[in-house]
Protein backbone atom coordinates (compact mmCIF):
# COMPACT_ATOMS: atom_id res chain seq x y z
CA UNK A 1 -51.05 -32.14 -18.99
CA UNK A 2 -52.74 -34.30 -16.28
CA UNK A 3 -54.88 -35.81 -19.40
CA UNK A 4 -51.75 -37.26 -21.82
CA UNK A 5 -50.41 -39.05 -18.52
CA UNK A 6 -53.44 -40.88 -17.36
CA UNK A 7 -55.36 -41.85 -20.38
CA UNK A 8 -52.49 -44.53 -21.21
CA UNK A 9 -53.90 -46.38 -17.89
CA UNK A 10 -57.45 -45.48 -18.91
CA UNK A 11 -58.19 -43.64 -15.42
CA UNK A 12 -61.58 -43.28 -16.34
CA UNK A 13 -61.90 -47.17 -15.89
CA UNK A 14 -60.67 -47.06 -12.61
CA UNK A 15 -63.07 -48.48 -9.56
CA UNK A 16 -64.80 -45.53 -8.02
CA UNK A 17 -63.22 -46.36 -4.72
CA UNK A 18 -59.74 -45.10 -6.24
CA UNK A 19 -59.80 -41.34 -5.46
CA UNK A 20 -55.89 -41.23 -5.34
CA UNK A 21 -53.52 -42.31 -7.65
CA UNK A 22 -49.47 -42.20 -7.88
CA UNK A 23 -47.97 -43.04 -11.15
CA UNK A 24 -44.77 -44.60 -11.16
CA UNK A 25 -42.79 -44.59 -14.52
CA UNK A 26 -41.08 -47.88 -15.16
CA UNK A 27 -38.68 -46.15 -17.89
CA UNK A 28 -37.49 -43.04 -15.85
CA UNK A 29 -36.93 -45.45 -13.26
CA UNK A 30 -34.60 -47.21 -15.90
CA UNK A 31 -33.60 -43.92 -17.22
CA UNK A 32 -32.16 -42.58 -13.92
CA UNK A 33 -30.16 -46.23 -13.12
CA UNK A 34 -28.38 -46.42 -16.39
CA UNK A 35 -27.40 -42.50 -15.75
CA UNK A 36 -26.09 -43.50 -12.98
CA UNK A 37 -24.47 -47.00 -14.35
CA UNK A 38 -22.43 -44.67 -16.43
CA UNK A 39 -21.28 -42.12 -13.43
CA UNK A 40 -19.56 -45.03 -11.46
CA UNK A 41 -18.76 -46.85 -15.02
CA UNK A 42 -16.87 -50.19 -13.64
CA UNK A 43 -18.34 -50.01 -9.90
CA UNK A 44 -21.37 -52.27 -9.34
CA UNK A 45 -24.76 -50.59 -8.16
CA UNK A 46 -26.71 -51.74 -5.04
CA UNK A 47 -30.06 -50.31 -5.06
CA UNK A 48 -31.59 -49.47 -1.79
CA UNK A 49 -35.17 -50.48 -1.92
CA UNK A 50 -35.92 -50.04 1.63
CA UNK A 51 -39.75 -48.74 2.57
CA UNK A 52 -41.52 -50.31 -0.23
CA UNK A 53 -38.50 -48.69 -2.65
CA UNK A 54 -39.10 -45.29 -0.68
CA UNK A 55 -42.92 -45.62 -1.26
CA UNK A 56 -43.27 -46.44 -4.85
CA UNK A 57 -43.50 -50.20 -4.76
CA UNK A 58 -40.53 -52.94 -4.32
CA UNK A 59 -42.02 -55.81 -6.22
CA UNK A 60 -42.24 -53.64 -9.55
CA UNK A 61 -39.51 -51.51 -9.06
CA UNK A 62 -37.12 -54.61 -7.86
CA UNK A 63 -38.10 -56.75 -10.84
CA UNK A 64 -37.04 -53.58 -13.30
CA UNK A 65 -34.42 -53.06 -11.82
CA UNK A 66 -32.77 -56.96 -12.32
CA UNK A 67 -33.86 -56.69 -15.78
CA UNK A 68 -31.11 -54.18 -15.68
CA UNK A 69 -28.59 -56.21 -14.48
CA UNK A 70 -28.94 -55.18 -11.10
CA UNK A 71 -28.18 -58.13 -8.44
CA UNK A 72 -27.38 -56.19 -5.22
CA UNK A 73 -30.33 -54.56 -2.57
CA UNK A 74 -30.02 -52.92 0.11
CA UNK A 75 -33.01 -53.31 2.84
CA UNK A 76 -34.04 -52.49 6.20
CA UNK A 77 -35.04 -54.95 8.24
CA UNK A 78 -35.31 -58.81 8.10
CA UNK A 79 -39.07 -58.75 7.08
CA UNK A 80 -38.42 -56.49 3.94
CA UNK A 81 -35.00 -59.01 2.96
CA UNK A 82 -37.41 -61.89 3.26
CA UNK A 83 -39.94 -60.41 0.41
CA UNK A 84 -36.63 -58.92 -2.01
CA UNK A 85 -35.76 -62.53 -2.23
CA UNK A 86 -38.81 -63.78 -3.12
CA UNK A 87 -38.77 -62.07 -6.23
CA UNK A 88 -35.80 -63.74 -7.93
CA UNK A 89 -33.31 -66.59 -6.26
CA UNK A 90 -29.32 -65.98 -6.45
CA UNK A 91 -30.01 -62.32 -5.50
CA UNK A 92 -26.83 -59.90 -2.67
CA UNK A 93 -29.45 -58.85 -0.60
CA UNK A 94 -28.41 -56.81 2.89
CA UNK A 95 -30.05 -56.23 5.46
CA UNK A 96 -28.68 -52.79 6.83
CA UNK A 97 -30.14 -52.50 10.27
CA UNK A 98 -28.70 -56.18 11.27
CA UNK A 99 -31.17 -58.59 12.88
CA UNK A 100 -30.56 -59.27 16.91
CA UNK A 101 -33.59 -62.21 17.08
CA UNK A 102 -31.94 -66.28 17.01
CA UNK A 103 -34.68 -67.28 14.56
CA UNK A 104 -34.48 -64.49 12.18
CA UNK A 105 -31.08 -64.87 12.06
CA UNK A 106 -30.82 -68.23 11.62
CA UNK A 107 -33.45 -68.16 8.49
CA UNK A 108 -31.41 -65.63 7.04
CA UNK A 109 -28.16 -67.19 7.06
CA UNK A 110 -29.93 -70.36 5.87
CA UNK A 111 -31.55 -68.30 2.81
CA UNK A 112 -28.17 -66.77 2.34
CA UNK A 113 -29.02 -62.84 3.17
CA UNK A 114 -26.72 -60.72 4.51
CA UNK A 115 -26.28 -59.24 7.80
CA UNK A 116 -24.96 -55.98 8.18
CA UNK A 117 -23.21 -55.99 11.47
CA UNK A 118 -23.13 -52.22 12.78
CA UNK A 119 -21.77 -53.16 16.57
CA UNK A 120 -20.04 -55.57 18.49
CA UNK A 121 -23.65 -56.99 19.93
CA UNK A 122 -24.59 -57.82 16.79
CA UNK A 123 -20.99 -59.56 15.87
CA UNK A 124 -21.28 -61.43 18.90
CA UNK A 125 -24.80 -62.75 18.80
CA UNK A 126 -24.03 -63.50 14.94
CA UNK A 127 -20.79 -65.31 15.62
CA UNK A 128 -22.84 -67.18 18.79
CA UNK A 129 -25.57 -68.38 16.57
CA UNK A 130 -23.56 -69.15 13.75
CA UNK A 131 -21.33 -71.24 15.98
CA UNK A 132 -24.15 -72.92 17.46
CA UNK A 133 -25.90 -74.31 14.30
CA UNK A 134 -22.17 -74.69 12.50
CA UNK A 135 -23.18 -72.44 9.46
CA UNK A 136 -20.85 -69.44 8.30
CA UNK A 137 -22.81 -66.17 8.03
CA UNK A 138 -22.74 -63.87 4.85
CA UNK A 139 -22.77 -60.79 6.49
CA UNK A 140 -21.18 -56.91 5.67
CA UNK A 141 -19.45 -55.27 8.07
CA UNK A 142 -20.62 -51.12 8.72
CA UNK A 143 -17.96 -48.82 9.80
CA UNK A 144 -18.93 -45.76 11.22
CA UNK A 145 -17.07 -42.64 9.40
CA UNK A 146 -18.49 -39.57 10.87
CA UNK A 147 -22.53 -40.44 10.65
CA UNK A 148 -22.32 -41.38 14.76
CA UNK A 149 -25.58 -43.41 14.04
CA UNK A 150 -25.21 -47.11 13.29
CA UNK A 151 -21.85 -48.40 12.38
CA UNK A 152 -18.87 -50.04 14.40
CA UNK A 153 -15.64 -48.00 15.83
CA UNK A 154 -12.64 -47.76 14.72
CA UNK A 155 -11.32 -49.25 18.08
CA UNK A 156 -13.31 -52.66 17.43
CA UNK A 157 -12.26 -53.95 13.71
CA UNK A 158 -9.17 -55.50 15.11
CA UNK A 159 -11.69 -58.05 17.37
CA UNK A 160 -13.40 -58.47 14.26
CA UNK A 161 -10.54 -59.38 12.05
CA UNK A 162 -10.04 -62.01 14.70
CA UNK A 163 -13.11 -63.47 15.25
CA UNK A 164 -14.25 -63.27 11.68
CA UNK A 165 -12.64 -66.11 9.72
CA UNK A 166 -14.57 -69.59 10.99
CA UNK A 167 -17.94 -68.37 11.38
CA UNK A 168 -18.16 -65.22 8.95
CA UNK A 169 -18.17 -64.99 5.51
CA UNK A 170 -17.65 -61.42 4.90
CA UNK A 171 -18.59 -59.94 1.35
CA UNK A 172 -18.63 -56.30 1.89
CA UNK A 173 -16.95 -53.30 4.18
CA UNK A 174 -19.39 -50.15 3.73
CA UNK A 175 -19.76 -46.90 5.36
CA UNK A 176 -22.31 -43.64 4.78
CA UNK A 177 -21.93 -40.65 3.83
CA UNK A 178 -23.55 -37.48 5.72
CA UNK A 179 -23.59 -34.48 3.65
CA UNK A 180 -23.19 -36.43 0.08
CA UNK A 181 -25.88 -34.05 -1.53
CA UNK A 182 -23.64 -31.20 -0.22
CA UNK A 183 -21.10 -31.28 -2.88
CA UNK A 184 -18.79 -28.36 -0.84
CA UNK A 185 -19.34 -30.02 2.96
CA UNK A 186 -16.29 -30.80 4.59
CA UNK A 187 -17.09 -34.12 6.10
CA UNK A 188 -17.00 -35.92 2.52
CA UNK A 189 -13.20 -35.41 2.17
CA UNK A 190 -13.03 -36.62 5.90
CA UNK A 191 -14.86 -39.53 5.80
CA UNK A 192 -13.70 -40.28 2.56
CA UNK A 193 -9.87 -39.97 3.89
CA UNK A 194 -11.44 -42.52 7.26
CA UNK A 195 -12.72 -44.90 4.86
CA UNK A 196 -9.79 -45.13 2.50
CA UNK A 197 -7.71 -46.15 5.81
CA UNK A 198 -10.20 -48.92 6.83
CA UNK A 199 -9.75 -50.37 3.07
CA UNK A 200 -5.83 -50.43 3.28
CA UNK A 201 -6.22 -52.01 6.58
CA UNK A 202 -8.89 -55.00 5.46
CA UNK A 203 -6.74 -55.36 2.58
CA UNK A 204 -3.80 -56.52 4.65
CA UNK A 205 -6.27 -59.66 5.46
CA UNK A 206 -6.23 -60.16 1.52
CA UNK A 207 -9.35 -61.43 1.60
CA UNK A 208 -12.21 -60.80 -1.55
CA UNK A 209 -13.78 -57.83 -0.15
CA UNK A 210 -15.81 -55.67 -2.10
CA UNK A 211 -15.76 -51.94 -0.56
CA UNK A 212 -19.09 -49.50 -0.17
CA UNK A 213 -19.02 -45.83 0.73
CA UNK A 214 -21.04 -43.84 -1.77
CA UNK A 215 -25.01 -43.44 -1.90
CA UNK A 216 -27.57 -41.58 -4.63
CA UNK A 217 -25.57 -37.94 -4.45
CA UNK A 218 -21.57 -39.42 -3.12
CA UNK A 219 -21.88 -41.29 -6.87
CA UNK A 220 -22.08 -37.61 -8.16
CA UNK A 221 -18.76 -36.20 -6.04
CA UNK A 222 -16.19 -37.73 -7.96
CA UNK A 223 -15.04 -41.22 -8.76
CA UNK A 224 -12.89 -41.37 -5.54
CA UNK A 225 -16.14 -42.25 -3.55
CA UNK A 226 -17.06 -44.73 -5.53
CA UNK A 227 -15.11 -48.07 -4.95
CA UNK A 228 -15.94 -51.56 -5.47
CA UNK A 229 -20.05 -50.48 -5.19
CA UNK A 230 -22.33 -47.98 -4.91
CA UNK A 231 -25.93 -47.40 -3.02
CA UNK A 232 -27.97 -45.29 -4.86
CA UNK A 233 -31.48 -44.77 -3.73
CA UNK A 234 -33.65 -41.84 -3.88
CA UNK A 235 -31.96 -40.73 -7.02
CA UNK A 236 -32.99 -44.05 -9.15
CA UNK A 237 -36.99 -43.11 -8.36
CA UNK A 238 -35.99 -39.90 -9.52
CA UNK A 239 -35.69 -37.94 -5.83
CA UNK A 240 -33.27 -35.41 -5.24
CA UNK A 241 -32.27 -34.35 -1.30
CA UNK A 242 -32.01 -30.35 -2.57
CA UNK A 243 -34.40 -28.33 -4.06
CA UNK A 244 -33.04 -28.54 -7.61
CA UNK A 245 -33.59 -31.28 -10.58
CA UNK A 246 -30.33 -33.17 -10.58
CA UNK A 247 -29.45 -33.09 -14.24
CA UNK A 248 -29.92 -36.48 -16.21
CA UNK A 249 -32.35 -37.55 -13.60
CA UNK A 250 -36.16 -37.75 -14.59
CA UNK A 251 -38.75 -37.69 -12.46
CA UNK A 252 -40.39 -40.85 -11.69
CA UNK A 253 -43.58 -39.97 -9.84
CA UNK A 254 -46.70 -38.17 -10.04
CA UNK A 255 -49.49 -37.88 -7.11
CA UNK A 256 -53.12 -37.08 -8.51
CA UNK A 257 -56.33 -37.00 -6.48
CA UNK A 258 -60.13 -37.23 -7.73
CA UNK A 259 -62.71 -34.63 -7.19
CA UNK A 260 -65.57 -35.79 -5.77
CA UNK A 261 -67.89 -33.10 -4.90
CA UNK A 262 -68.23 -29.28 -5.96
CA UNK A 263 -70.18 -26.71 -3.93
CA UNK A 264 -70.72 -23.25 -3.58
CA UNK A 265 -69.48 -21.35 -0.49
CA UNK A 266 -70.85 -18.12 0.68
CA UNK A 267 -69.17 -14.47 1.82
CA UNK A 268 -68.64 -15.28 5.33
CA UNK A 269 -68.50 -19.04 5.63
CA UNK A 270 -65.86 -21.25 6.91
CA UNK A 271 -64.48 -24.30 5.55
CA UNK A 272 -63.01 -27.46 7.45
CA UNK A 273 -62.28 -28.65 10.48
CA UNK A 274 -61.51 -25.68 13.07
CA UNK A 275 -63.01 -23.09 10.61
CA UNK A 276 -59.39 -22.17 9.73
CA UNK A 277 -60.73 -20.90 6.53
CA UNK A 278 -62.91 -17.82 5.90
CA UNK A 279 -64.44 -16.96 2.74
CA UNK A 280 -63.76 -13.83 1.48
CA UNK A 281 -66.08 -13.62 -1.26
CA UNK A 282 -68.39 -16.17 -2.54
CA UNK A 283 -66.51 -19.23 -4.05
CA UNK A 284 -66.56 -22.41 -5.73
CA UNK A 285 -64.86 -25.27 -3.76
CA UNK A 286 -64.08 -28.62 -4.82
CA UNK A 287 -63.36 -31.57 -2.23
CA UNK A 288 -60.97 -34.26 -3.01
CA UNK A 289 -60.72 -37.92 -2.02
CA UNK A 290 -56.75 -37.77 -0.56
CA UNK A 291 -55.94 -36.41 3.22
CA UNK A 292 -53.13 -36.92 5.47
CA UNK A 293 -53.78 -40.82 5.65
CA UNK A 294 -52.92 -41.12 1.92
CA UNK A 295 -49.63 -39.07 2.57
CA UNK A 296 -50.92 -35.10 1.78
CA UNK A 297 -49.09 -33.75 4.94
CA UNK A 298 -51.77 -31.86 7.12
CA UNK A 299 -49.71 -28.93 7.14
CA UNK A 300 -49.94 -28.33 3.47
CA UNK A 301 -51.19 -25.24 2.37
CA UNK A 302 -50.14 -24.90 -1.39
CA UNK A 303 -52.06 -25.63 -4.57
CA UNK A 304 -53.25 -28.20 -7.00
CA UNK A 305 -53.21 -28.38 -10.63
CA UNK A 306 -55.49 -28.66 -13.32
CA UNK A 307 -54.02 -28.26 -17.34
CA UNK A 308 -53.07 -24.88 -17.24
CA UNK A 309 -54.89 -24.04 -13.62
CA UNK A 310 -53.48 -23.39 -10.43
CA UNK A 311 -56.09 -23.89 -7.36
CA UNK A 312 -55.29 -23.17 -3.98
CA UNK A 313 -56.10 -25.46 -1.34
CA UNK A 314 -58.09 -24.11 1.39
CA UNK A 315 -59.26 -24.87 4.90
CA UNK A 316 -57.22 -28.18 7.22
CA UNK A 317 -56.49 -30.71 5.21
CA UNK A 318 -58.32 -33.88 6.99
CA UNK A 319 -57.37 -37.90 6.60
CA UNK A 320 -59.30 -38.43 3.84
CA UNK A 321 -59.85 -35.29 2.42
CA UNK A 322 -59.03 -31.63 1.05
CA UNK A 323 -60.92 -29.00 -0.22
CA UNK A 324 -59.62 -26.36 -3.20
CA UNK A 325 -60.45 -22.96 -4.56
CA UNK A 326 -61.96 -23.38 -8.37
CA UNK A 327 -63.87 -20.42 -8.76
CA UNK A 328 -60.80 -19.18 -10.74
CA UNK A 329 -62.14 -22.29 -13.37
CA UNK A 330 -65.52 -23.29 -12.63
CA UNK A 331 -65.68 -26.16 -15.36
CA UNK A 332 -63.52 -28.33 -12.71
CA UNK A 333 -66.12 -31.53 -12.48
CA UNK A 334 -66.59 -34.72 -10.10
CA UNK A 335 -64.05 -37.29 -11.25
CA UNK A 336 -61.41 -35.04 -13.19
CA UNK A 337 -58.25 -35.54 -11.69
CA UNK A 338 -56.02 -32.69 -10.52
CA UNK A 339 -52.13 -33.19 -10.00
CA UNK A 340 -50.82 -32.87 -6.47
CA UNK A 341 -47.19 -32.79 -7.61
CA UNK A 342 -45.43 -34.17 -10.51
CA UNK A 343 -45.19 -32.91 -13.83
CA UNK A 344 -46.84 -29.26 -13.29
CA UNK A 345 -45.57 -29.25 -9.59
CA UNK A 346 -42.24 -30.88 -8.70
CA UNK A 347 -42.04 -32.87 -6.06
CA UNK A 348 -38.48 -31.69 -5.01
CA UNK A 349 -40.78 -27.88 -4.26
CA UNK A 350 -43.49 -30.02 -3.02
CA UNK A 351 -40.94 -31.18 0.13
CA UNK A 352 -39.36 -27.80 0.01
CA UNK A 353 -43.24 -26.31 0.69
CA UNK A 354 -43.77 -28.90 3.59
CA UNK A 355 -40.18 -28.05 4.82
CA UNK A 356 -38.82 -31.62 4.77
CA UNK A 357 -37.24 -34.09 1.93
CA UNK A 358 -38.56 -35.95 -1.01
CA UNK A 359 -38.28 -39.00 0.64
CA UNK A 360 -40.33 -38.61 3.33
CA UNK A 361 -43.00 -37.87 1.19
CA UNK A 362 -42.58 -40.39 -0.93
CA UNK A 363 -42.49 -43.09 1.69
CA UNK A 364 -45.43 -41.99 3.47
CA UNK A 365 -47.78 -42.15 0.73
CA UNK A 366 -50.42 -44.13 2.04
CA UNK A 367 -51.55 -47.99 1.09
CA UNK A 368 -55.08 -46.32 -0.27
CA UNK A 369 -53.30 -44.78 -3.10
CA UNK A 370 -53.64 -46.95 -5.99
CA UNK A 371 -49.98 -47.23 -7.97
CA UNK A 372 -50.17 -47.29 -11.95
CA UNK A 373 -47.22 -48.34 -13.50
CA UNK A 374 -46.38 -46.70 -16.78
């Protein structure tokens, strides 16, 4: 019920301006972290709270998570490291797409952020800099396993091990998994096999490294993947890469929009832009304030929901705006609030429906969609 979720915030108070809202629950977020605490049971956790924590919100969702204990985040880019440490001093942040600009890296070593190094530019320019100034760099160093997207050879960690030890202060050897959520795919034995040479190797330097291979789904594999720390992501806000409800994880989020106008449409008629839709028979549509800029994919073409009511959407789907079916329940008024997945509508068939992942709709909710945290 739309009703028992909202009236804790007092929707009804909302400014009128707010015609979309995403709910984010605080506790399932905590919920789905100490589930997964357990799972890796003496690994730490590094939470990746990269795009705004996938869309729902860093600041909030950063600050829950360190009440939990949590002291490790993984980021982007050097803009998004900059506002994680904000939040709380003394905090492991990374930063996993390395940073290639002097002054950015220079302000990072001098905050104490780590630099994920992912190729031998980066290394160099790192080691260069570092050099330079006479600082010693936290950094990470990412070995690619089998993802062939960012992540150093094989071929290059003996340069490293020799160029590391003045200028470098490495804390962490990490890797990513492909096919994690794939629980039968081939390439997690194989990487995992890869990986488990690089550690024997790095451990020859006996040096303090801590060692990083699993994200969200490689924590559920088996305890083989899990090593010194984790990554979990999109499982922690309570989004799962398959179509399925991972079991122990609750959902975190909810996406609602307001109705703001009801009209009658006759036999005949066409609705939206294009006149994609025809009316069949007289109707009863209702338009509501969310489009494609507040992250309701153009493309859609599934349904809303209203208590116990199903309403199909109908015509395009514009950027601020989408129109529904309600002559099935004509009591549907301006400023009720109909789910657009969540509760009645998961957001795991949601993605399914718009044939991509949960995380890309959950990071592309828009910045006009007012965030209630419950």
């Amino acid at each position: 019920m739309i009703s028992k979720k909202l009236k804790k915030f007092n929707i009804n108070s909302l400014n009128n301006s707010n015609s979309a809202v995403l709910t984010v629950s605080l506790e399932s977020i905590k919920s789905n972290y100490n589930f997964l605490k357990k799972k890796i049971k003496k690994s730490e956790i590094g939470a990746s709270v990269k795009a705004d924590a996938y869309g729902l919100g860093h600041i909030r969702v950063c600050k829950t998570l360190i009440e939990l204990g949590c002291k490790n985040f993984f980021v982007a880019n050097y803009r998004e490291g900059l506002e994680i440490i904000k939040i709380k001093k003394n905090l492991n942040v990374f930063i996993l797409n390395g940073v290639s600009v002097k002054k950015e890296i220079i302000n990072l070593i001098r905050k104490g952020i780590n630099i994920v190094i992912n190729n031998m530019y980066q290394l160099d320019k790192l080691i260069l800099i570092a050099k330079e100034k006479k600082l010693k760099a936290k950094c990470a160093l990412h070995i690619d396993t089998g993802m062939n997207r960012l992540g150093l050879d094989n071929s290059e960690l003996e340069k490293i091990i020799m160029k590391k030890k003045k200028y470098l202060k490495i804390s962490l050897i990490m890797s990513h998994l492909t096919s994690s959520e794939n629980k039968n795919a081939k390439s997690n034995s194989l990487q995992l096999k890869k990986f488990r040479l690089l550690k024997r190797k790095f451990e020859k330097i006996k040096n303090n490294f801590k060692f990083s291979l699993a994200n969200s789904n490689g924590i559920l594999l088996n305890k083989n993947f899990h090593f010194s720390l984790c990554r979990p992501g999109g499982l922690i806000f309570g989004l799962n890469l398959t179509n399925f409800k991972v079991a122990g994880i609750k959902n975190v989020i909810s996406l609602y929009a307001k109705v703001i106008q009801i009209k009658f449409v006759n036999k005949g008629d066409y609705v939206g832009y294009g006149g994609k839709y025809k009316a069949k028979k007289n109707l009863v549509i209702a338009i509501l304030g969310i489009g494609y800029a507040d992250g309701l994919p153009r493309a859609y073409s599934g349904s809303v929901y209203y208590k116990n009511y199903i309403f199909p959407i109908i015509g395009n789907i514009s950027m601020d705006l989408c129109t529904i079916d309600i002559s099935s329940y004509k009591k549907l008024k301006i400023n009720d609030w109909v789910e657009i997945f969540g509760n009645s509508f998961s957001i795991e068939e949601f993605a399914n429906n718009c044939n991509t992942i949960t995380y890309e709709i959950s990071s592309k909710i828009g910045p006009r969609v007012k965030k209630i945290y419950i």
